[in-house]
N, C-alpha and C. Protein backbone atom coordinates (compact mmCIF):
# COMPACT_ATOMS: atom_id res chain seq x y z
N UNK A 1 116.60 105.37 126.26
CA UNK A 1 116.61 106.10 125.01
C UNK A 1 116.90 105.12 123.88
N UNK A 2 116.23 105.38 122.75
CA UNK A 2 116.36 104.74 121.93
C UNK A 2 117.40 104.96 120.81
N UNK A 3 117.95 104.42 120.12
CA UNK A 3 118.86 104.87 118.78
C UNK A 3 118.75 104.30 117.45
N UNK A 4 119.08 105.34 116.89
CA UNK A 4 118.62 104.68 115.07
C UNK A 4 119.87 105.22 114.57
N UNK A 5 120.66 104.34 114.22
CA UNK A 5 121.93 104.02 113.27
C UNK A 5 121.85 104.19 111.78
N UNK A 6 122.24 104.94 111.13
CA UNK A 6 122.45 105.17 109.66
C UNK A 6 124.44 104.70 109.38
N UNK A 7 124.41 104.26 108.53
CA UNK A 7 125.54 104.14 107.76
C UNK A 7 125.82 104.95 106.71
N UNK A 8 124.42 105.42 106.35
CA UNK A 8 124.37 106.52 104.44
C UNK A 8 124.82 107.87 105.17
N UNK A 9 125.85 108.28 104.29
CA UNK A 9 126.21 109.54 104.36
C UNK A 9 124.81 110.59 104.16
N UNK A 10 124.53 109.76 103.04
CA UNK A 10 123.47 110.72 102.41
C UNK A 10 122.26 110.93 103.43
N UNK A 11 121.86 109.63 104.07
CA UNK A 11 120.42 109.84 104.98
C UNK A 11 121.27 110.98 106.31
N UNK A 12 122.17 110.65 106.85
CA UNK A 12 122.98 111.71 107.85
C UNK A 12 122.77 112.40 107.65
N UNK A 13 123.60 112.92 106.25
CA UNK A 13 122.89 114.36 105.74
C UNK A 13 122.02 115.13 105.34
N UNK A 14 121.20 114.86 105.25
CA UNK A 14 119.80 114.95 105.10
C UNK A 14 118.80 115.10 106.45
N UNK A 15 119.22 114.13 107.39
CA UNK A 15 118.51 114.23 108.73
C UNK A 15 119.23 115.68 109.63
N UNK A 16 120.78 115.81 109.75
CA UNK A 16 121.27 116.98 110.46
C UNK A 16 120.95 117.78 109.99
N UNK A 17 120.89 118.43 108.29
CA UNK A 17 120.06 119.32 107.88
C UNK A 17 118.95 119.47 108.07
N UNK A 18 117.96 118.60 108.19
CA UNK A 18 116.73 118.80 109.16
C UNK A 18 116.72 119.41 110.43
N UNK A 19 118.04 119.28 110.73
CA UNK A 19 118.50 120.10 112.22
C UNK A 19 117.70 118.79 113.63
N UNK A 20 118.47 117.54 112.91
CA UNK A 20 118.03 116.29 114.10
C UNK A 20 119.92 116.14 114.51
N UNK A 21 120.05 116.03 115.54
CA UNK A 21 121.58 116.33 115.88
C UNK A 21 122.04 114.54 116.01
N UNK A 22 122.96 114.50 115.47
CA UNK A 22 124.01 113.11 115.77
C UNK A 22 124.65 113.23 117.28
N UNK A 23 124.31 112.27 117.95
CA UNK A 23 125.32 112.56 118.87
C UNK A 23 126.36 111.43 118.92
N UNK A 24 127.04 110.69 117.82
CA UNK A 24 128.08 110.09 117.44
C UNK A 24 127.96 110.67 115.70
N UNK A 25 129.02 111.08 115.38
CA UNK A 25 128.72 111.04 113.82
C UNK A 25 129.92 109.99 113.61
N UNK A 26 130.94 109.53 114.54
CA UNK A 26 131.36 108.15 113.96
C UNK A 26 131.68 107.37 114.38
N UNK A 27 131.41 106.27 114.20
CA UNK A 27 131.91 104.75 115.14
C UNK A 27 132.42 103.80 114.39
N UNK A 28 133.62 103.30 114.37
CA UNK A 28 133.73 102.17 113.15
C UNK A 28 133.35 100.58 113.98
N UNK A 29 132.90 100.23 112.63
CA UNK A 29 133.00 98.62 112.25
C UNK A 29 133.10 98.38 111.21
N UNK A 30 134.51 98.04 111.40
CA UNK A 30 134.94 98.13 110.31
C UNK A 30 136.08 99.19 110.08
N UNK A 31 135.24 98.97 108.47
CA UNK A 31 135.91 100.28 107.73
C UNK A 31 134.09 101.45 107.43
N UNK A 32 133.57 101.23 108.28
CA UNK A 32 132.22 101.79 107.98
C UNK A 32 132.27 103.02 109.11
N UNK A 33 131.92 104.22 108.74
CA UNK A 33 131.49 105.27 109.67
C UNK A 33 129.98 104.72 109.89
N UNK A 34 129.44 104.82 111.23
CA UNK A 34 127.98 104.76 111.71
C UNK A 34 127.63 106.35 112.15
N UNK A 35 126.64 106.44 111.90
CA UNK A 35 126.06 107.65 112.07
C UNK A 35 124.45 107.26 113.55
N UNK A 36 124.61 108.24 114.51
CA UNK A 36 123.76 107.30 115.72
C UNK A 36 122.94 109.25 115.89
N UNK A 37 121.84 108.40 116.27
CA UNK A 37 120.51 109.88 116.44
C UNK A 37 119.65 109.33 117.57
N UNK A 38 119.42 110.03 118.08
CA UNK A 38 118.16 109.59 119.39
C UNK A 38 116.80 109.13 118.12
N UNK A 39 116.29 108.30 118.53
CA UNK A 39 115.27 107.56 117.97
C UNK A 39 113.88 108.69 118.19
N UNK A 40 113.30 109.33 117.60
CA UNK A 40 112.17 109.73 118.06
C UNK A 40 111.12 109.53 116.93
N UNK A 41 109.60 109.96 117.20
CA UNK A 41 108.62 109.99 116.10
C UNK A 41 109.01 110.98 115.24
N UNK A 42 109.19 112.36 115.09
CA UNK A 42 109.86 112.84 114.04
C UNK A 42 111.02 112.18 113.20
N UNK A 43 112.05 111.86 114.10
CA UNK A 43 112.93 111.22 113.38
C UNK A 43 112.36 110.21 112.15
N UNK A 44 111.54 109.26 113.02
CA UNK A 44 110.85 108.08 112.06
C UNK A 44 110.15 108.33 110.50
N UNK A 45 109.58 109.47 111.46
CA UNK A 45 108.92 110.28 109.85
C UNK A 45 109.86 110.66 109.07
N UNK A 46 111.09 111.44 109.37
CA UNK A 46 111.88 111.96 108.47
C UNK A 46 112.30 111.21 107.59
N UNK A 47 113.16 110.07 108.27
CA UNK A 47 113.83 108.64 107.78
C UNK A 47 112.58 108.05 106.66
N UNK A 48 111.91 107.82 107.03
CA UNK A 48 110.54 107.57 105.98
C UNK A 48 110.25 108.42 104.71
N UNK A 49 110.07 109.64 104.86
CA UNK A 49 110.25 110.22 103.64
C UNK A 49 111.26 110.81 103.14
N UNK A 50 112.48 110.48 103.76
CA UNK A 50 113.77 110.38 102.62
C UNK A 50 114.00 109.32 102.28
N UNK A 51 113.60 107.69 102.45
CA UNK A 51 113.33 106.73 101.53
C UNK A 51 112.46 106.86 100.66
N UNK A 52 111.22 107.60 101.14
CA UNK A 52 109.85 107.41 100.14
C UNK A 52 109.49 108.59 98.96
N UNK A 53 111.08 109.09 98.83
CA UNK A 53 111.27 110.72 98.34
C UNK A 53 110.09 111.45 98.61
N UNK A 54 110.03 111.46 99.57
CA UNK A 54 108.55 112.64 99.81
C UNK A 54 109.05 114.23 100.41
N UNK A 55 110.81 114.10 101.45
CA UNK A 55 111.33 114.71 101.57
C UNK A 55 112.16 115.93 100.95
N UNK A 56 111.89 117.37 101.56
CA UNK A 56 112.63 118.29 100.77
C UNK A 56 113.15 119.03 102.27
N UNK A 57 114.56 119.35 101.69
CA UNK A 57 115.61 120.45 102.60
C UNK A 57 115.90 121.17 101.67
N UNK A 58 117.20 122.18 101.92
CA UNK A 58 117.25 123.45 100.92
C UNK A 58 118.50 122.55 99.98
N UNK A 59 118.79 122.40 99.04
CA UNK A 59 119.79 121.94 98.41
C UNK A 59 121.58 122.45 98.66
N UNK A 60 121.28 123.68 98.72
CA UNK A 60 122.91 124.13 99.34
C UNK A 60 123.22 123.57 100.71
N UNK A 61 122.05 123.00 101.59
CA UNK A 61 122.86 123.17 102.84
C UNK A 61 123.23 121.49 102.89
N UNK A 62 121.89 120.83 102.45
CA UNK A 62 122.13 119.77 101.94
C UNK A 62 123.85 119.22 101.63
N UNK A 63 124.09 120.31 100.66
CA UNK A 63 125.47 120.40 99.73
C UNK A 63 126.37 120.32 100.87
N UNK A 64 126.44 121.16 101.77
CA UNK A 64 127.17 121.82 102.64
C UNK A 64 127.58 120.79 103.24
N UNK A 65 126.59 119.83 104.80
CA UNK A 65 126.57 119.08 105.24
C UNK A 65 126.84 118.02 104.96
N UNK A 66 126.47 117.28 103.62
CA UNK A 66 127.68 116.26 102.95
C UNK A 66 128.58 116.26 102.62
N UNK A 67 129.12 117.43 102.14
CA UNK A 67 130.55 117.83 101.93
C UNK A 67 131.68 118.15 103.16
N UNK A 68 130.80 118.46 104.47
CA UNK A 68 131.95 118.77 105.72
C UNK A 68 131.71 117.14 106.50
N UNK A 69 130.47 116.32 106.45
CA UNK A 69 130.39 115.12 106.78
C UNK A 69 131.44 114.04 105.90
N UNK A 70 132.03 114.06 105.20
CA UNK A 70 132.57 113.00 103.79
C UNK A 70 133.85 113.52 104.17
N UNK A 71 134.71 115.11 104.80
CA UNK A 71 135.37 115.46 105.06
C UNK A 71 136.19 115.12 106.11
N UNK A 72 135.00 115.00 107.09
CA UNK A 72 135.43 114.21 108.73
C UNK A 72 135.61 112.79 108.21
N UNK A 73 134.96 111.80 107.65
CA UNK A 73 134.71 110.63 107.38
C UNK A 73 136.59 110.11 107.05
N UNK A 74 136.90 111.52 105.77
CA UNK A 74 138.10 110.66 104.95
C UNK A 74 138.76 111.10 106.29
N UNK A 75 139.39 112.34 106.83
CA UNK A 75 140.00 112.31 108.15
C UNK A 75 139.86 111.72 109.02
N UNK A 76 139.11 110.94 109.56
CA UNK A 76 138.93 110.13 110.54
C UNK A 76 139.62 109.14 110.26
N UNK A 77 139.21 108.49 108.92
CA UNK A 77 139.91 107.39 108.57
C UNK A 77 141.10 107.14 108.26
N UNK A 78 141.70 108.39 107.53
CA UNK A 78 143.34 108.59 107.66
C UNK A 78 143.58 108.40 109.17
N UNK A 79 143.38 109.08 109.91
CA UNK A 79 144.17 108.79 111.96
C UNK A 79 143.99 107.64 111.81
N UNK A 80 142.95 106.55 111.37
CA UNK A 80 143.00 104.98 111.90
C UNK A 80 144.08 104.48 111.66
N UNK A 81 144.63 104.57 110.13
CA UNK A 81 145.55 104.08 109.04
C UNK A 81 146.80 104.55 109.98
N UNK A 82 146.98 105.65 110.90
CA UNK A 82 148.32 105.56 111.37
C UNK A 82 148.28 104.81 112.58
N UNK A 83 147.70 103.98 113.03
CA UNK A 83 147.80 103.09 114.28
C UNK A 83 147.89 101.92 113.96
């Protein structure tokens, strides 16, 4: 199986709202959340036209999904800070 790694909150969010599932939404290196997706031809396309703005999702859920993703992100990273 293949994997395609995002670091952008924003492409994450944008792809799970597409309803493409993360099956890590975090891994550090660092101080960086990685975001990891099974690699497929849809995927490729998607990733492609949310660089090439050709892409549209609904804007609230959009909203939604970056806002509970950025949520886990700062919590996650607080637990690191206590070890």
């Amino acid at each position: 199986m293949k994997i395609y790694c995002t670091r952008s909150l924003y492409e994450a969010s944008f792809l799970i709202t597409k309803g493409f599932k993360a099956f890590s939404k975090s891994r550090f290196e660092g101080w960086k959340t990685s975001f990891l997706f099974e690699e497929t031809p849809q995927l490729s396309k998607a990733v492609l036209d949310f660089y090439n703005n050709r892409a549209t999702v609904k804007a609230k859920s959009f909203s939604d999904t970056y806002k509970r993703l950025k949520k886990k992100e700062h919590f996650i990273l607080l637990q690191k800070d206590t070890y």
